[in-house]
Protein backbone atom coordinates (compact mmCIF):
# COMPACT_ATOMS: atom_id res chain seq x y z
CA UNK A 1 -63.79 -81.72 -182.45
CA UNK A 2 -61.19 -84.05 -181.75
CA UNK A 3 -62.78 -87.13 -181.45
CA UNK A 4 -64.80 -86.56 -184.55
CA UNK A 5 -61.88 -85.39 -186.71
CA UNK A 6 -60.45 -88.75 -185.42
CA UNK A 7 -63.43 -90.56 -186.78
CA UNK A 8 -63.55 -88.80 -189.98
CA UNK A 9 -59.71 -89.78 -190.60
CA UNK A 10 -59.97 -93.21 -189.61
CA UNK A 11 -63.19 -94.22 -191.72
CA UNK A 12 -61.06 -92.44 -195.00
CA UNK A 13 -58.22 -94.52 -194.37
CA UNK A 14 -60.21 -97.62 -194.10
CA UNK A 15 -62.48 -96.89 -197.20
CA UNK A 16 -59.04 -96.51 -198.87
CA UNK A 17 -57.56 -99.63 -197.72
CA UNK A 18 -60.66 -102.20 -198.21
CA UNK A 19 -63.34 -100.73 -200.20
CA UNK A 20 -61.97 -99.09 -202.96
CA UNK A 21 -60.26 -101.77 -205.39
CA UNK A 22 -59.41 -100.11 -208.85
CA UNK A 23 -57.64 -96.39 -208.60
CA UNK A 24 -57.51 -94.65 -211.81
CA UNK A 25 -54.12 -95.18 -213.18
CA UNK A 26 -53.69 -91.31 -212.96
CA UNK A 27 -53.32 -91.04 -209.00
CA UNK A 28 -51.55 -94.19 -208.93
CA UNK A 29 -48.99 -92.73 -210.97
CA UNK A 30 -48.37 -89.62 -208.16
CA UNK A 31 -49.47 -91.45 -204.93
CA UNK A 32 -50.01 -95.35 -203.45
CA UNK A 33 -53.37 -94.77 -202.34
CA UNK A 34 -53.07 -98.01 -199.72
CA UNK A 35 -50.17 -95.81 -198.48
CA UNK A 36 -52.41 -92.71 -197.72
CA UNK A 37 -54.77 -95.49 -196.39
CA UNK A 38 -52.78 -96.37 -193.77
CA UNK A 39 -51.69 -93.03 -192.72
CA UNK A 40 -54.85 -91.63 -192.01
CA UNK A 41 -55.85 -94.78 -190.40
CA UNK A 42 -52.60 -94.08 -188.04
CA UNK A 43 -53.50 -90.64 -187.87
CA UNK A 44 -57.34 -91.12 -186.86
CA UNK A 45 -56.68 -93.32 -184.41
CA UNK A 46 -54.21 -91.28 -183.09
CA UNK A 47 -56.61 -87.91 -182.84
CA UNK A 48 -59.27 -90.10 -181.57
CA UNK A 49 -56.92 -90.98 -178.46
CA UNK A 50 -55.63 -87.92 -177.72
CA UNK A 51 -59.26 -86.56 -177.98
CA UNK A 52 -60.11 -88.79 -175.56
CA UNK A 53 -57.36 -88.17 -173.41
CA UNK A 54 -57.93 -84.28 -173.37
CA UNK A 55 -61.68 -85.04 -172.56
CA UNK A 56 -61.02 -87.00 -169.81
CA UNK A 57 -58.33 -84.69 -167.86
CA UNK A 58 -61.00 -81.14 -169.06
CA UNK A 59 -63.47 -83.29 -167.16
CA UNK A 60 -61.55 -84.00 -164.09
CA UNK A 61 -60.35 -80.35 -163.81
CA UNK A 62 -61.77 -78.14 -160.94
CA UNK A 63 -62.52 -74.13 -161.25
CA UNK A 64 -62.36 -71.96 -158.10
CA UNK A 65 -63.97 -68.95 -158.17
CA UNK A 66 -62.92 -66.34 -155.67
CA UNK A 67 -65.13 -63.23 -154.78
CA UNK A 68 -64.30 -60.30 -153.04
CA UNK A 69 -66.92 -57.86 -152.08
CA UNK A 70 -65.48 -54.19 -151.42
């Protein structure tokens, strides 16, 4: 979920920044959409790492399963 939440983020942010040009004057007037850009390019990128991160340490984690019979 992480990684893809990461992905989702960043390719908002950079549809924001690049490939929108005109913003109706109406959001413009509450919110600098390049702004918002940028954060959820920060803020993909940075769910996309830790997603990573947390994969790779669940995958080098060991289970030990301990049986006793009565």
């Amino acid at each position: 979920m992480g990684i893809g939440l990461g992905i989702l983020l960043l390719v908002i942010g950079l549809i924001l920044l690049f490939a929108i040009n005109e913003f109706p004057d109406s959001l413009q007037e509450v919110v600098e959409p390049t702004t918002v850009g940028w954060i959820l390019v920060i803020a993909g990128v940075l769910a996309l790492v830790l997603g990573l991160v947390m994969n790779n340490q669940r995958s080098k984690t060991t289970h030990v399963e301990e049986r006793r019979d009565l």
